[in-house]
Protein backbone atom coordinates (compact mmCIF):
# COMPACT_ATOMS: atom_id res chain seq x y z
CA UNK A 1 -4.27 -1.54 -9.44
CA UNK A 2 -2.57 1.00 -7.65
CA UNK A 3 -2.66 1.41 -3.61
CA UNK A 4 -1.18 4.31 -1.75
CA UNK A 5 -1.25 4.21 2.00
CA UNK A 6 -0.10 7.93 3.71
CA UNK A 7 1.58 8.16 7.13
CA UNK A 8 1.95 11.00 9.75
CA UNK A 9 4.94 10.38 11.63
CA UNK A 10 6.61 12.64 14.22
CA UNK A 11 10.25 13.05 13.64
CA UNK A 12 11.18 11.37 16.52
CA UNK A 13 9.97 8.27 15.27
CA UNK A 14 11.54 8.39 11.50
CA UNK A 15 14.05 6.15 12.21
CA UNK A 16 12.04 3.17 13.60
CA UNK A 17 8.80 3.82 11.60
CA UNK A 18 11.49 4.12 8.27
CA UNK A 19 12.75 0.15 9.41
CA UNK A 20 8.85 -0.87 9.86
CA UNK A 21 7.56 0.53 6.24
CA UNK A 22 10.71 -1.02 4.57
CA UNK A 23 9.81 -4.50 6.63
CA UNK A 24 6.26 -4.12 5.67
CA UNK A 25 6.82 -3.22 1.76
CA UNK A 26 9.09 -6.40 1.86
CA UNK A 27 6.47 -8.83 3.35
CA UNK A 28 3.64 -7.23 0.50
CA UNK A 29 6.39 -7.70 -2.23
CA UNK A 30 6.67 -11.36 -1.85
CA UNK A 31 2.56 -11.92 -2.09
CA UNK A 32 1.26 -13.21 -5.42
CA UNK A 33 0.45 -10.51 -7.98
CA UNK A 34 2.58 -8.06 -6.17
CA UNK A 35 3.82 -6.15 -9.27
CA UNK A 36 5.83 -2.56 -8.01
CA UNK A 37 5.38 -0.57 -4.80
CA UNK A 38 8.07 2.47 -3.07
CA UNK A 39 8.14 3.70 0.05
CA UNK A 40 8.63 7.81 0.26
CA UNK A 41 8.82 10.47 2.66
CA UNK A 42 7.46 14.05 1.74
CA UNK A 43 9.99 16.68 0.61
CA UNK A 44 8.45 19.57 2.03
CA UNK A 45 6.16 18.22 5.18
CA UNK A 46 8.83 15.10 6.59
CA UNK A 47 6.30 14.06 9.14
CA UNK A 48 4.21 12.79 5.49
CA UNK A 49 5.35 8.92 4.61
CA UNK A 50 4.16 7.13 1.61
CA UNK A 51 4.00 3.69 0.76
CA UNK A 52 2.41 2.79 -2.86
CA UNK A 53 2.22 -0.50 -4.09
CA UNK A 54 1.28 -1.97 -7.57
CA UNK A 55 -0.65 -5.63 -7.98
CA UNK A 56 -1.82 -7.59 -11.25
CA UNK A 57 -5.55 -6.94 -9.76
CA UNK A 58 -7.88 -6.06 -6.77
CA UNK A 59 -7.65 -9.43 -5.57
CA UNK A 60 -4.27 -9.73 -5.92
CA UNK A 61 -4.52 -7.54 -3.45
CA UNK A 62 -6.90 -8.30 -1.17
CA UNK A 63 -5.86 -12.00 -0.98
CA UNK A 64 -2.38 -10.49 0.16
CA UNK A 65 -3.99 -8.54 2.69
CA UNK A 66 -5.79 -11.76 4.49
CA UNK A 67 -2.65 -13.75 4.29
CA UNK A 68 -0.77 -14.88 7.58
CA UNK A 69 2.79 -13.11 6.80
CA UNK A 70 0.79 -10.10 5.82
CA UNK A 71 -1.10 -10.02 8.86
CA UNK A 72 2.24 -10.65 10.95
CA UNK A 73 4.32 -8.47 9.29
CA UNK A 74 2.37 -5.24 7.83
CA UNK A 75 -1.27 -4.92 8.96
CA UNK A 76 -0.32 -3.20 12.75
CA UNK A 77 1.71 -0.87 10.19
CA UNK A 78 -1.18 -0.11 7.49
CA UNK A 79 -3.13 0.57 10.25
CA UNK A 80 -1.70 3.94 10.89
CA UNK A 81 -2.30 4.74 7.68
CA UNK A 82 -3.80 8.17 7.41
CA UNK A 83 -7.78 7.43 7.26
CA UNK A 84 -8.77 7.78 3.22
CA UNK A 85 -9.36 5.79 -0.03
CA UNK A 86 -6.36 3.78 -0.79
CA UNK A 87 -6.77 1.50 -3.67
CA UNK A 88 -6.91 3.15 -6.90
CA UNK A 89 -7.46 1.56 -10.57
CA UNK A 90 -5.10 2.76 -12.68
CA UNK A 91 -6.43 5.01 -15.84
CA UNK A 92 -4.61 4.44 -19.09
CA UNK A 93 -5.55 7.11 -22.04
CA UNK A 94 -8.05 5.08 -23.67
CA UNK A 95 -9.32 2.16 -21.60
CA UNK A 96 -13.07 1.57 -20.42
CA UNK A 97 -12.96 1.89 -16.05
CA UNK A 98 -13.88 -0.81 -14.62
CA UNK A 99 -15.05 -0.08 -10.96
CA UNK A 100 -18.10 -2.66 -10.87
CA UNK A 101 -16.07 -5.32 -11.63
CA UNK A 102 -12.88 -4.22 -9.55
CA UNK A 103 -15.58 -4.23 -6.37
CA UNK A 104 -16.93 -7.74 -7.31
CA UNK A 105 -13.35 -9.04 -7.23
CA UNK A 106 -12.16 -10.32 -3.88
């Protein structure tokens, strides 16, 4: 599954809010299932951060998101995330979706 969390940051606050994504991408990289994840800021609008993250599963994921380090070290963060859908199952050409069974997973 793939989850991409936005950011508006004012450019006065790159610098520190830069040190706090990278911190927070670390703590969700050492969580079980982690699989991928970048953190980007928008070419054209640099106010616009991204962090996206890729995990074996949905609850991969939301196990990571209740753990202790996670709630230390990146929740206060992901909660500036820009208000909108964030968890995504990734489409490959071919495959069945499977959003009933992504929601019963947890």
């Amino acid at each position: 599954m793939l989850v991409v969390n936005r950011f508006r940051v004012p450019e006065d606050e790159a610098e520190a809010f830069r040190a706090d994504l990278e911190a927070a991408h670390a703590v969700l990289a050492a969580r079980p299932g982690f699989v991928a994840g970048t953190v980007g800021r928008n070419l054209d609008e640099p106010t616009l951060w991204v962090l996206t993250t890729r995990w074996e599963h949905v609850g991969a994921y939301r196990r990571a998101l209740s753990s202790y380090d996670v709630k230390m070290g990146a929740v206060r963060l992901l909660a500036r995330a820009i208000d909108e859908a964030s968890a995504y199952e990734v489409v490959e050409p071919g495959t069945d979706l499977n959003v009933a069974a992504a929601r019963s997973l947890g």
